[in-house]
Structure formats: structure tokens, C-alpha cells
C-alpha atoms as a PDB file:
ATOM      1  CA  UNK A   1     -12.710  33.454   5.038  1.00  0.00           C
ATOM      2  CA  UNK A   2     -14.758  33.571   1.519  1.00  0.00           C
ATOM      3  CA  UNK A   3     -17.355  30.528   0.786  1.00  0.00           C
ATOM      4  CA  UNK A   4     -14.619  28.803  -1.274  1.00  0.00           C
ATOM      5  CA  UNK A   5     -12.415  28.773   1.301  1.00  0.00           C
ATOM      6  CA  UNK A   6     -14.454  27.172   3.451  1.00  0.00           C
ATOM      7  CA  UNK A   7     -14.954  24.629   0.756  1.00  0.00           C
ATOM      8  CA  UNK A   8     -11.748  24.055   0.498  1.00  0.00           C
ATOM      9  CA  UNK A   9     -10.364  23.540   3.678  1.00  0.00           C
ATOM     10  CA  UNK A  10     -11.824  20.252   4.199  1.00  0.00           C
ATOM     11  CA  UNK A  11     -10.792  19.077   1.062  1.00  0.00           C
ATOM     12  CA  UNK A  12      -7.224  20.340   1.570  1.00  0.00           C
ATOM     13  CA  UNK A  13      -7.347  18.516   4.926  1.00  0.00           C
ATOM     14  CA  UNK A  14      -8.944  15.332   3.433  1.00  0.00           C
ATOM     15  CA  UNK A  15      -5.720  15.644   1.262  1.00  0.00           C
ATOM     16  CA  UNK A  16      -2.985  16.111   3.799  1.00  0.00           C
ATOM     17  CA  UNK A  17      -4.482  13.138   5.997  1.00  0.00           C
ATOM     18  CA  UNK A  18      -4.211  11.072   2.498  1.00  0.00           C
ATOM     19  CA  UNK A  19      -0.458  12.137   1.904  1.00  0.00           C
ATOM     20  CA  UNK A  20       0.532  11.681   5.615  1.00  0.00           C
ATOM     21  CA  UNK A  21      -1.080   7.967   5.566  1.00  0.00           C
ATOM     22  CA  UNK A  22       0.618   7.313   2.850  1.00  0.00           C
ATOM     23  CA  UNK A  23       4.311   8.230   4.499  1.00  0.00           C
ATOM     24  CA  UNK A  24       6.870   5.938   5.330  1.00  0.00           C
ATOM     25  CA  UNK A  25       6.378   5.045   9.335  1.00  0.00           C
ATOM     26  CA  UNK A  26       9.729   6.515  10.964  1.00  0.00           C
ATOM     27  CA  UNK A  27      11.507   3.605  12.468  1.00  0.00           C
ATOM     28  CA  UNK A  28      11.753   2.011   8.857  1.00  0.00           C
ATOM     29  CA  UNK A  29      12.924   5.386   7.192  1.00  0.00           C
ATOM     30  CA  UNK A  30      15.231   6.377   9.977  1.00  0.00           C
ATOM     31  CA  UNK A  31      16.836   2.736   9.826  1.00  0.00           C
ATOM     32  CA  UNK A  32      17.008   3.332   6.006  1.00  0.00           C
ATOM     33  CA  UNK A  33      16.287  -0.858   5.577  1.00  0.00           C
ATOM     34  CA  UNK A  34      13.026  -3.521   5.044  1.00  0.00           C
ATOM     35  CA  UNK A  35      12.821  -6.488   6.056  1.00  0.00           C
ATOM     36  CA  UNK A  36      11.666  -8.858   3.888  1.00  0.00           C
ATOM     37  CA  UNK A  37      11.734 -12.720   4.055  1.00  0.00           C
ATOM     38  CA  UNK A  38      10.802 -15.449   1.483  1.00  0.00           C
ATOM     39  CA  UNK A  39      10.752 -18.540   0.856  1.00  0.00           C
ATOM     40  CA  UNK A  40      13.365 -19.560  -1.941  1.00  0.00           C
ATOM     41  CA  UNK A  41      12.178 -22.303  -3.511  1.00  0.00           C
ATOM     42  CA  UNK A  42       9.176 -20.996  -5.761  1.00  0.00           C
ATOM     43  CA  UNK A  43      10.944 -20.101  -9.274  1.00  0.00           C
ATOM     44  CA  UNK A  44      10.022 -17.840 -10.531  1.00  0.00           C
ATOM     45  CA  UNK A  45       9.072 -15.697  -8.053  1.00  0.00           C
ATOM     46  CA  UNK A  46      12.057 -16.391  -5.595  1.00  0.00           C
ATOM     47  CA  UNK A  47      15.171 -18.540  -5.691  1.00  0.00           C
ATOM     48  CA  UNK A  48      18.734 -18.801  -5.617  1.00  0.00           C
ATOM     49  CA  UNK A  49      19.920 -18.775  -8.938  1.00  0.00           C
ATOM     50  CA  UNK A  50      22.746 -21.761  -9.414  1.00  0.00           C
ATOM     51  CA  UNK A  51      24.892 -19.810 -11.285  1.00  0.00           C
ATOM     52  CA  UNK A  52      25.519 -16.511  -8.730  1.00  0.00           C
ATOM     53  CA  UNK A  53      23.357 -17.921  -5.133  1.00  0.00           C
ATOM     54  CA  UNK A  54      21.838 -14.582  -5.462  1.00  0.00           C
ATOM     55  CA  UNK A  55      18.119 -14.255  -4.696  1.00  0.00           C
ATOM     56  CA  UNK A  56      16.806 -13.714  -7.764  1.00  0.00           C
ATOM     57  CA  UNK A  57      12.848 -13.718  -9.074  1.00  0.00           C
ATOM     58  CA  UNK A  58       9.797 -11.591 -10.253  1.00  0.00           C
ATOM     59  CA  UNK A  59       9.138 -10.557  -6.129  1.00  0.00           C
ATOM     60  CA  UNK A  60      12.780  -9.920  -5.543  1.00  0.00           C
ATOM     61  CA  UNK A  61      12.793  -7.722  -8.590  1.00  0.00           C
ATOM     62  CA  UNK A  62       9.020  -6.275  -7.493  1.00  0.00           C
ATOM     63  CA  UNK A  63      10.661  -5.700  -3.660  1.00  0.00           C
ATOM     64  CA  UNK A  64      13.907  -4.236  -5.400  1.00  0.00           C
ATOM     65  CA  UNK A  65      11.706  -1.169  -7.244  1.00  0.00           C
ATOM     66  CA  UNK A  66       9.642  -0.886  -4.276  1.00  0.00           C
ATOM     67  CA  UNK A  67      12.543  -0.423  -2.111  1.00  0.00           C
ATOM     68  CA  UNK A  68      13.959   2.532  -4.185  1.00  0.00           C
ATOM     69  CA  UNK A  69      10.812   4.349  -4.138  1.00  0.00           C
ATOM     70  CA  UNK A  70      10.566   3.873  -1.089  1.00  0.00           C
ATOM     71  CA  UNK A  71      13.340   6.498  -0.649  1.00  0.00           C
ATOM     72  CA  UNK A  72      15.638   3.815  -1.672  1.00  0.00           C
ATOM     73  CA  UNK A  73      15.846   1.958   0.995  1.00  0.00           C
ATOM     74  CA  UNK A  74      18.283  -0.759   1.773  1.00  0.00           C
ATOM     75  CA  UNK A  75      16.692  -4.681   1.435  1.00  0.00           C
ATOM     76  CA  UNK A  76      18.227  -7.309   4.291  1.00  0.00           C
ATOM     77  CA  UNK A  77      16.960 -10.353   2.639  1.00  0.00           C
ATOM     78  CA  UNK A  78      16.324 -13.430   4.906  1.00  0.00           C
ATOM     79  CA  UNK A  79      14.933 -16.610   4.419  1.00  0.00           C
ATOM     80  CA  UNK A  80      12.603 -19.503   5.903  1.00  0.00           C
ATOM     81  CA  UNK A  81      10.644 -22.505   4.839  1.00  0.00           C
ATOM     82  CA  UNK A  82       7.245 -21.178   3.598  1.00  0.00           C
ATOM     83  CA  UNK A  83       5.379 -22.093   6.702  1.00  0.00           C
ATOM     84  CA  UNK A  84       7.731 -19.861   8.708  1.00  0.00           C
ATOM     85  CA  UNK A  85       6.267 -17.040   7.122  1.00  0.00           C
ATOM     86  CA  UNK A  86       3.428 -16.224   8.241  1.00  0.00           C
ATOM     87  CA  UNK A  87       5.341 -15.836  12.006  1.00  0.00           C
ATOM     88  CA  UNK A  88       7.920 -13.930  11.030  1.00  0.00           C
ATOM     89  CA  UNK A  89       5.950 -11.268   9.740  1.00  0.00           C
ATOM     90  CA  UNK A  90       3.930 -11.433  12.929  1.00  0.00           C
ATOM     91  CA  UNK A  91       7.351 -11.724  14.689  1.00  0.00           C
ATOM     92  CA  UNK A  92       8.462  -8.074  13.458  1.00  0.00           C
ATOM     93  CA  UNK A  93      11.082 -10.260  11.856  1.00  0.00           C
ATOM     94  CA  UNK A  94       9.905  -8.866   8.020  1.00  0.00           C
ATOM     95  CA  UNK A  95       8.335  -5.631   7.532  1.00  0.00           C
ATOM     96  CA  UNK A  96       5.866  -7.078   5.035  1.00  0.00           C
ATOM     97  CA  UNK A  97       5.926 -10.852   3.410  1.00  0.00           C
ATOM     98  CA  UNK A  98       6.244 -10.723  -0.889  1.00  0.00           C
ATOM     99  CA  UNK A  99       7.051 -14.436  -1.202  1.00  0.00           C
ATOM    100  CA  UNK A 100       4.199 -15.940  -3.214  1.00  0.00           C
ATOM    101  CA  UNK A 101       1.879 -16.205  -0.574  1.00  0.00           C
ATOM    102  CA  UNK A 102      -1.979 -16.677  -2.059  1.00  0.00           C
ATOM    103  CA  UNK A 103      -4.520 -14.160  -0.135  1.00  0.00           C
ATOM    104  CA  UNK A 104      -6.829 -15.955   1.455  1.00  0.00           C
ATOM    105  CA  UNK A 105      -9.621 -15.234   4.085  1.00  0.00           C
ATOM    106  CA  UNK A 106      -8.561 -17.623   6.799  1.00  0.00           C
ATOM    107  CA  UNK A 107      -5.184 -15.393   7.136  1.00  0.00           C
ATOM    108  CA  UNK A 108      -6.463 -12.389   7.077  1.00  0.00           C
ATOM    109  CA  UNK A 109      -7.568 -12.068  11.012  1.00  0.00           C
ATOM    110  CA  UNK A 110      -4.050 -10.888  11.734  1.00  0.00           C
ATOM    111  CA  UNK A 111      -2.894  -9.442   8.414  1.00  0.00           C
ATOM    112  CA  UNK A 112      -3.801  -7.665   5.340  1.00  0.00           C
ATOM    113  CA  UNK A 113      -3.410  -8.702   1.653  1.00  0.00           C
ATOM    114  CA  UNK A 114      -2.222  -5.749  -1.302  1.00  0.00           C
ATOM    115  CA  UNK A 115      -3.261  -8.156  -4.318  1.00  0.00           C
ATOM    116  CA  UNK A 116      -0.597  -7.970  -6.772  1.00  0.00           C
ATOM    117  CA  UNK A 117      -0.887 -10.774  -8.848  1.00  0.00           C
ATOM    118  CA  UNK A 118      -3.738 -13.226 -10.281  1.00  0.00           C
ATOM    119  CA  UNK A 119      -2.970 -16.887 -10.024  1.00  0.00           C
ATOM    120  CA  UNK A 120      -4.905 -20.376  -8.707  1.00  0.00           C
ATOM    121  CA  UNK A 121      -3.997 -23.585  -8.317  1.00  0.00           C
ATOM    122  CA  UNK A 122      -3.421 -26.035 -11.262  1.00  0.00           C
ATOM    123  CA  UNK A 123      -2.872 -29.989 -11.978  1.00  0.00           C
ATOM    124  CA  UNK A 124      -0.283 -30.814 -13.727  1.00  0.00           C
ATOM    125  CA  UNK A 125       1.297 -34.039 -14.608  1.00  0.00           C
ATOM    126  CA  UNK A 126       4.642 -35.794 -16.210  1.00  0.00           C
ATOM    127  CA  UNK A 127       4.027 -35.052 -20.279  1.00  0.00           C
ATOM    128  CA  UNK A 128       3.810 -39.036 -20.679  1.00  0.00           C
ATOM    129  CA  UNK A 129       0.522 -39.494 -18.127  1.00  0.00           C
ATOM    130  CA  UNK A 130      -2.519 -41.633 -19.141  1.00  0.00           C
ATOM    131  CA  UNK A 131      -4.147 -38.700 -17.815  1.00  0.00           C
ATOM    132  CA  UNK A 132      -6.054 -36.079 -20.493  1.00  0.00           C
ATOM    133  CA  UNK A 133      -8.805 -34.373 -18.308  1.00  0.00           C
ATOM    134  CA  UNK A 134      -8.571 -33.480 -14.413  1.00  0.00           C
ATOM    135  CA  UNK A 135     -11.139 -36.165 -13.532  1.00  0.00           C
ATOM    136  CA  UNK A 136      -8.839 -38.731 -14.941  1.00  0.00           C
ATOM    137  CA  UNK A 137      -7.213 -38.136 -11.414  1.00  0.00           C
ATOM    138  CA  UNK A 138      -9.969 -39.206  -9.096  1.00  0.00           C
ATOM    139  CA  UNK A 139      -8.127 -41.966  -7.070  1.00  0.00           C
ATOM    140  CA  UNK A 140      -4.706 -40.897  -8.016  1.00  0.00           C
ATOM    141  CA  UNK A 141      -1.697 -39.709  -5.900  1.00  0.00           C
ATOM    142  CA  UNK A 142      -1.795 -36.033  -5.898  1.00  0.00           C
ATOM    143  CA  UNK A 143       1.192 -33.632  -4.427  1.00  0.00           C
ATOM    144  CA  UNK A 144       1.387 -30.473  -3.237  1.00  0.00           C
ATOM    145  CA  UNK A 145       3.659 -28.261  -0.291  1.00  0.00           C
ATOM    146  CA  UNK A 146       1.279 -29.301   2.345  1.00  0.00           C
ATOM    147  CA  UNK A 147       2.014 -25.693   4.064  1.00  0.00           C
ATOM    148  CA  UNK A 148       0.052 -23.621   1.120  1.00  0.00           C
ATOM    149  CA  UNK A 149      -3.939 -23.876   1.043  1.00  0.00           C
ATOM    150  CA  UNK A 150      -3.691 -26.383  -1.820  1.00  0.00           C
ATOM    151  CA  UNK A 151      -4.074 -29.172   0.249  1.00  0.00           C
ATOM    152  CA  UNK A 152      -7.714 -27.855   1.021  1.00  0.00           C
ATOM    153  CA  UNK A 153      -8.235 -27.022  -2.308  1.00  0.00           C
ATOM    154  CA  UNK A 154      -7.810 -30.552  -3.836  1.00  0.00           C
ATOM    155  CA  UNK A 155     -10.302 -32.047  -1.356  1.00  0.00           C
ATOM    156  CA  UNK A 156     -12.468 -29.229  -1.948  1.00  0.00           C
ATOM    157  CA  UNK A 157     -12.282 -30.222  -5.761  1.00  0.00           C
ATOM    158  CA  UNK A 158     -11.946 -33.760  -4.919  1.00  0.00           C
ATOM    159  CA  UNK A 159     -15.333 -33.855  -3.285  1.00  0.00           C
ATOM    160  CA  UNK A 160     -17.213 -31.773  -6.515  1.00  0.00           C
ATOM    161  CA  UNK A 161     -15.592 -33.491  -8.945  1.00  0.00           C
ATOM    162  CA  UNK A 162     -14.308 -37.081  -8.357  1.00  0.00           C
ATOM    163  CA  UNK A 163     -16.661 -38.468  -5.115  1.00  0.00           C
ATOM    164  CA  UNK A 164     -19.873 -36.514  -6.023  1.00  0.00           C
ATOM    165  CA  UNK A 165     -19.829 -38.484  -9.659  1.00  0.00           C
ATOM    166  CA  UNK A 166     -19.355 -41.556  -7.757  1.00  0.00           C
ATOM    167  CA  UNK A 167     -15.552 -41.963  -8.494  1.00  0.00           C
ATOM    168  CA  UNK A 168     -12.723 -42.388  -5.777  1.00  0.00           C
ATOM    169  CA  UNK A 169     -11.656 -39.232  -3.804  1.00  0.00           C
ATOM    170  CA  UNK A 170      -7.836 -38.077  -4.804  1.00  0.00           C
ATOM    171  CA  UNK A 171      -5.277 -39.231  -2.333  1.00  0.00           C
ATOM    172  CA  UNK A 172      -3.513 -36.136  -1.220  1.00  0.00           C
ATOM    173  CA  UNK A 173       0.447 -36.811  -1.202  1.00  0.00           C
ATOM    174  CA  UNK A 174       2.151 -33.958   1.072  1.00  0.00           C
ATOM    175  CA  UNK A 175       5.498 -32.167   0.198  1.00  0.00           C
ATOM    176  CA  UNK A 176       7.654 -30.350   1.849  1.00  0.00           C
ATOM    177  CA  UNK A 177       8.036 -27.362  -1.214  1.00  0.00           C
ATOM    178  CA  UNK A 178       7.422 -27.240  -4.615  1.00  0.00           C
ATOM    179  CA  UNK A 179      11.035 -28.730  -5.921  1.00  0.00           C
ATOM    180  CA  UNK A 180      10.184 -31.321  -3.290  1.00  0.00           C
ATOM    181  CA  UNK A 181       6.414 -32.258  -4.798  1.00  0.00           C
ATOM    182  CA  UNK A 182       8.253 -31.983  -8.312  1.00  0.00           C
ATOM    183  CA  UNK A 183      10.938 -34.518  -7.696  1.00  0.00           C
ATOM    184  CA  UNK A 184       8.027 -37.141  -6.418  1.00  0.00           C
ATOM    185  CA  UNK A 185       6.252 -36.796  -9.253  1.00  0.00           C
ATOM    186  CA  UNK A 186       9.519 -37.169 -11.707  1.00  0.00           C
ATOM    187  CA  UNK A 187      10.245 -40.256  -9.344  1.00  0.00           C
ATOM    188  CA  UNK A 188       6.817 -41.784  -9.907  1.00  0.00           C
ATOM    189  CA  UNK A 189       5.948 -41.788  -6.206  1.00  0.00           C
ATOM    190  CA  UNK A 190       2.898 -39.455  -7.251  1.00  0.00           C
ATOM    191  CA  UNK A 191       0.610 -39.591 -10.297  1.00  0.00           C
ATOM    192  CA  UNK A 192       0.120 -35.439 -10.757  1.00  0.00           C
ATOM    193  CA  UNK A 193       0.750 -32.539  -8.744  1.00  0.00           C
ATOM    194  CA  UNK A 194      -0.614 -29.010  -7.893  1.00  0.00           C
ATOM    195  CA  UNK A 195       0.803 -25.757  -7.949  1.00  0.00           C
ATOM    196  CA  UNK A 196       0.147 -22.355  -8.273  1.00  0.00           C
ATOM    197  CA  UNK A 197      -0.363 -21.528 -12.209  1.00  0.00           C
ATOM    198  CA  UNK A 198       2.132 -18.764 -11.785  1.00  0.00           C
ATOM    199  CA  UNK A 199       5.176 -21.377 -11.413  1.00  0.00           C
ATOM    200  CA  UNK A 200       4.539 -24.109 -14.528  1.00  0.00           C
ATOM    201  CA  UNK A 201       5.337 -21.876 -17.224  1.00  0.00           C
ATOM    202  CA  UNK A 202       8.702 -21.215 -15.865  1.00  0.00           C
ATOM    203  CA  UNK A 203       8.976 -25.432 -14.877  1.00  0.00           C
ATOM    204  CA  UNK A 204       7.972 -25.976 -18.344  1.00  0.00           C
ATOM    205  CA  UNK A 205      10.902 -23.933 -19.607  1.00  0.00           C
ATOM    206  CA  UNK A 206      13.271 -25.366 -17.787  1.00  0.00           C
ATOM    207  CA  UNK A 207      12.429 -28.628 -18.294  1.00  0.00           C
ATOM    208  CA  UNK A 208      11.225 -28.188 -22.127  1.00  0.00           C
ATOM    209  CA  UNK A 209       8.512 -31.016 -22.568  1.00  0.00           C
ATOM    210  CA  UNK A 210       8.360 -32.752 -19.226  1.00  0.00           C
ATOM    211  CA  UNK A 211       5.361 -31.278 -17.642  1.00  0.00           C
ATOM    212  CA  UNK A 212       1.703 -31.126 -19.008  1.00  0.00           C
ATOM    213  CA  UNK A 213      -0.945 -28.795 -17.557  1.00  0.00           C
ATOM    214  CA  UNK A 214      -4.298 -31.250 -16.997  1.00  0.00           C
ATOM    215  CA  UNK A 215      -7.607 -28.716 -16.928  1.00  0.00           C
ATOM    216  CA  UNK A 216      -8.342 -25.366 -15.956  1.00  0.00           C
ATOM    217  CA  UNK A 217      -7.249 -24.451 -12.613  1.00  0.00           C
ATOM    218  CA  UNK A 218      -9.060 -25.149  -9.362  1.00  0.00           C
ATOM    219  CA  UNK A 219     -10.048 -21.743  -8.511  1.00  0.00           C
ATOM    220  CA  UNK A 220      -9.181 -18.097  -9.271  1.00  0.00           C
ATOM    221  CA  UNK A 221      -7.200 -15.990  -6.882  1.00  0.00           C
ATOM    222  CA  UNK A 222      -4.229 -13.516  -5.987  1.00  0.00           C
ATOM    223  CA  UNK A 223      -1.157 -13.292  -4.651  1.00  0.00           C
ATOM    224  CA  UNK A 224      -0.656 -10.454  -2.422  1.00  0.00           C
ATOM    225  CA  UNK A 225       2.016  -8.472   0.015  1.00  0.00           C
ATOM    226  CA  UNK A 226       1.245  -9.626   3.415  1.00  0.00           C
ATOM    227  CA  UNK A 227       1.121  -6.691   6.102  1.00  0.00           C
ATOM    228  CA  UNK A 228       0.042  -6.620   9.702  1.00  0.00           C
ATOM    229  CA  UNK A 229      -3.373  -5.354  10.522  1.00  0.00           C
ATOM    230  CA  UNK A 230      -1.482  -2.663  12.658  1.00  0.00           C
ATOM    231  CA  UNK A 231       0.808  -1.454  10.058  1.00  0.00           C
ATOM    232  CA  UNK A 232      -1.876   0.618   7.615  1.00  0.00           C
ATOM    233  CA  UNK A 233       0.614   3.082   6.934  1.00  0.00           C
ATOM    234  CA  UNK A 234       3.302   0.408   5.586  1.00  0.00           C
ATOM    235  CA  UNK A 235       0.526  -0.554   3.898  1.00  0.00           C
ATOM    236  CA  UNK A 236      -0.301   2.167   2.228  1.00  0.00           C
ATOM    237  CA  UNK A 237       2.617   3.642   0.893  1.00  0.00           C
ATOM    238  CA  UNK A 238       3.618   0.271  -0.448  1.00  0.00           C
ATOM    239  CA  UNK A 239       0.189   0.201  -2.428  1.00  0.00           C
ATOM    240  CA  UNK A 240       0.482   3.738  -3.702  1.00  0.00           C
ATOM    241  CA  UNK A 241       4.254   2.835  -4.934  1.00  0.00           C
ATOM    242  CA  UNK A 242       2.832  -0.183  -6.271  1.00  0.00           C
ATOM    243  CA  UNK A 243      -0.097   1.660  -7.913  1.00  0.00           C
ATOM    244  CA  UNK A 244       2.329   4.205  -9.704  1.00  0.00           C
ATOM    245  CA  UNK A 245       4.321   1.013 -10.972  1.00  0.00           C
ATOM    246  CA  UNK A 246       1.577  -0.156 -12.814  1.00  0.00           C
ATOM    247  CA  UNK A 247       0.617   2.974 -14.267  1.00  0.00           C
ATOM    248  CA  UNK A 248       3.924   3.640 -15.575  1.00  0.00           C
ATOM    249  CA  UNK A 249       4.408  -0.134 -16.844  1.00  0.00           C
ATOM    250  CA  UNK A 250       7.503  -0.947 -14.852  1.00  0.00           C
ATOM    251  CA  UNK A 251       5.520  -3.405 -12.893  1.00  0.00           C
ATOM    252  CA  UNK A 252       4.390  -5.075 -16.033  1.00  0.00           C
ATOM    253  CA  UNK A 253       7.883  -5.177 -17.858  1.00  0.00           C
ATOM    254  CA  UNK A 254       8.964  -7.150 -14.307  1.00  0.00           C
ATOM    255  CA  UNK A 255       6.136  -9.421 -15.280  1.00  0.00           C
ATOM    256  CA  UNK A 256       6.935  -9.839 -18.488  1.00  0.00           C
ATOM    257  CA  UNK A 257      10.588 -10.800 -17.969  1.00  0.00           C
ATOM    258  CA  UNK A 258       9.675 -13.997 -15.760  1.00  0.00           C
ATOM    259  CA  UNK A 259       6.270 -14.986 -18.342  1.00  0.00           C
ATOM    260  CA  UNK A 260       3.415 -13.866 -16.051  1.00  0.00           C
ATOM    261  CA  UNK A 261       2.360 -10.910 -18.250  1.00  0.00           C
ATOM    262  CA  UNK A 262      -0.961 -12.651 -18.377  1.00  0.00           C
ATOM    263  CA  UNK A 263      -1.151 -12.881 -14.363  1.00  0.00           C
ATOM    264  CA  UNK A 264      -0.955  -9.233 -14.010  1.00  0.00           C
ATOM    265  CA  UNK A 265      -3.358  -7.186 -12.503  1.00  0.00           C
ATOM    266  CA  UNK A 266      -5.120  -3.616 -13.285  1.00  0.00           C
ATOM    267  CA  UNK A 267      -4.386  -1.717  -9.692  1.00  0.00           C
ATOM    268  CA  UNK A 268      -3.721  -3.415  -5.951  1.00  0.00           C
ATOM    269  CA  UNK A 269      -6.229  -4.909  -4.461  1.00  0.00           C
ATOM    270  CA  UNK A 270      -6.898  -4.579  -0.787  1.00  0.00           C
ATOM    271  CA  UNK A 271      -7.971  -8.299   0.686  1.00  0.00           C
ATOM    272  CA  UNK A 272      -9.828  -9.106  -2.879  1.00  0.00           C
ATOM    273  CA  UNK A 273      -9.029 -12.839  -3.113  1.00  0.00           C
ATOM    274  CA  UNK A 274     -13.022 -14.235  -3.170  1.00  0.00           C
ATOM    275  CA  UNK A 275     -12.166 -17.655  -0.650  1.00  0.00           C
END
């Protein structure tokens, strides 16, 4: 064997131990299926469209592509309320969770996050409010899905903003989802609301002129497709699929037909979310 070839045999191993961690784990390619739940109640990234009551959304279409790269493998589709989640992935019941869910620290002692998308909570309010800046809301009736980490996040806020100045702490208003927290606020039984960024364009359009976005949002962060901590290979053949999306722009034309082209991200991010 010359010098080079010495050389080169690690490298050449380095690279087959790359391409076999990135293969698809054999019980999910010999089924030819994923499992994927979500939570169908956060337009636009999942829902049941009125028209059809098909899933529809920019992670349905994201899962979709995936799917056929993924050797084009067959999607059975279920469905849960958002704090189900989190279980069913750890359940074996879904293969991987893309359903919105915000990468956080506190969730990743079982499970890993590939960051797909940037997004961060954000007040918002019924276009006729009194209120102009965020701090307008100390002492107000704030919603949110009490299953998500906003809840945390407002006190958090709350505490910096409102009772550190000296004004009243917000008083957190729980909901069940985000059509839920949305049809308290157009009731009146709440005086704002907060949601992830990523949905209020899309309830904005729907509703043309009912909704107002009140500051900058809360804090900076990213969506991401949930794994377990056992499933690395899952993991990383997703990501690598997910990588050659963006580089070819198909991940950003999905973006850009639901109006997050300004959410999108450069490459996935593996557990980057900074809280």
C-alpha cells in the first residue's frame, strides 16, 4: 500500500461511516411508511382545510418532500391535541414530530431538535385596542395555548417589562389552542394574545384588518423536527434531505407559498434554539 493510500483509507472510511449514518434505519424503509402526528389547529403550518378536510400546511407540505426523498415513503398522518405530542413521539407512535413545536432546552433531555424554521412569540391584539406599545398590556388579560412555552414566556416578559417598572404583572388567560385563544380575544374575554410570529400573517389574511401585531416579539427562536435521542440515524438522514432542500430552493418555495419566506433559515440546526 503506497503513502496515499494510507492517507486515504481513513478518509474513505470517515466517508462510508458518514453515508451509512445517514441511511434510512430498516424497520421504517422495509415498512415503506412514517409516522408523523400533528396537531391541526396551527394554520398555517397544519390544518384541515374546510373546503377538502385534508391536512393541509407549510409542515405537511415540508413532511410530503421529505417523505419522497426519503425513498418515497408512504405518510400515515394522525392527529392529537398539541400536548399529546410530545408522548407520542416518545410512544413510538410518530417517527419524528413536524407540528410547530418551538425547540427549547427543557425538552431536549429526551429528544433532539433539527431547527427548521425561525420564529418567537408575539402580542397581538383586536385592530381596535387602546393598546399601541407592548407595555400598554401590563395588567391586561393575556391568552395563549397554555400547552406551548408561551405561558412562561409572558411572565418571563411580564416580570422585565411591566412589574420591574412598577406597573401590574399581565394576567395570563389559558387556552386550549390557538383558534381557541383567538375566539376569546374576538369575544372580549381577553385584552391581547400571544402566538408564535409564524401564524399572524396567515390570521391577518384571513381575517383582513382584525388583528394588530403590538411590539417586537418576546424572544427569538426555532421551530424544529422533534426526534428521539436514540434515533440519530432518523435524524440524520432527515437533516441531510432537509439540507439538500434548502440548497436547491424547494424548501424555500414551500415557505414562500404559506408567507414565512422571511422565517426561513440558512441550513438545519441541531438543538440551536438559545432558551
Amino acid at each position: 500500500m503506497t503513502r496515499l493510500s494510507y492517507f486515504l483509507a481513513p478518509m474513505a472510511l470517515a466517508a462510508a461511516t458518514s453515508v451509512q449514518a445517514a441511511e434510512l434505519p430498516a424497520e421504517i424503509k422495509q415498512a415503506g411508511t412514517l409516522k408523523l402526528t400533528v396537531n391541526s389547529t396551527y394554520a398555517p403550518m397544519e390544518y384541515r382545510d374546510t373546503a377538502s378536510n385534508e391536512l393541509v400546511g407549510l409542515d405537511i407540505d415540508l413532511a410530503n418532500e421529505l417523505a419522497k426523498r426519503l425513498g418515497g415513503l408512504k405518510i400515515v398522518w394522525s392527529e392529537t391535541p398539541f400536548a399529546e405530542l410530545i408522548p407520542s413521539l416518545q410512544t413510538k407512535r410518530a417517527d419524528f414530530i413536524i407540528s410547530g413545536i418551538s425547540d427549547r432546552a427543557s425538552r431536549r433531555e429526551t429528544a433532539d431538535f433539527v431547527d427548521y424554521l425561525a420564529t418567537g412569540p408575539q402580542f397581538f391584539a383586536m385592530a381596535e385596542s387602546e393598546a399601541k406599545v407592548a407595555t400598554d398590556l401590563c395588567g391586561k388579560k393575556v391568552g395563549t395555548t397554555r400547552s406551548t412555552s408561551f405561558p412562561a414566556e409572558i411572565e418571563k416578559w411580564s416580570k422585565q417589562n411591566c412589574e420591574a417598572a412598577g406597573k401590574p404583572a399581565i394576567q395570563y388567560v389559558p387556552g386550549e389552542n390557538s383558534i381557541d385563544v383567538r375566539n376569546q380575544l374576538k369575544q372580549g374575554r381577553i385584552d391581547a394574545a400571544v402566538q408564535g410570529s409564524e401564524t399572524l400573517p396567515y390570521a391577518q389574511t384571513q381575517e383582513p384588518g382584525k388583528y394588530r401585531v403590538i411590539g417586537a416579539q418576546l424572544t427569538i427562536g426555532y421551530q424544529g423536527i422533534m426526534f428521539r435521542k436514540d434515533d440519530a440515524a432518523l435524524r440524520e438522514v432527515v437533516t441531510e434531505k432537509l439540507a439538500a432542500m434548502i440548497a436547491d430552493g424547494s424548501y424555500k418555495a414551500v415557505l414562500d407559498k404559506w408567507g414565512l419566506g422571511a422565517n426561513a433559515v440558512t441550513q438545519p440546526m441541531l438543538n440551536a434554539a438559545p432558551q
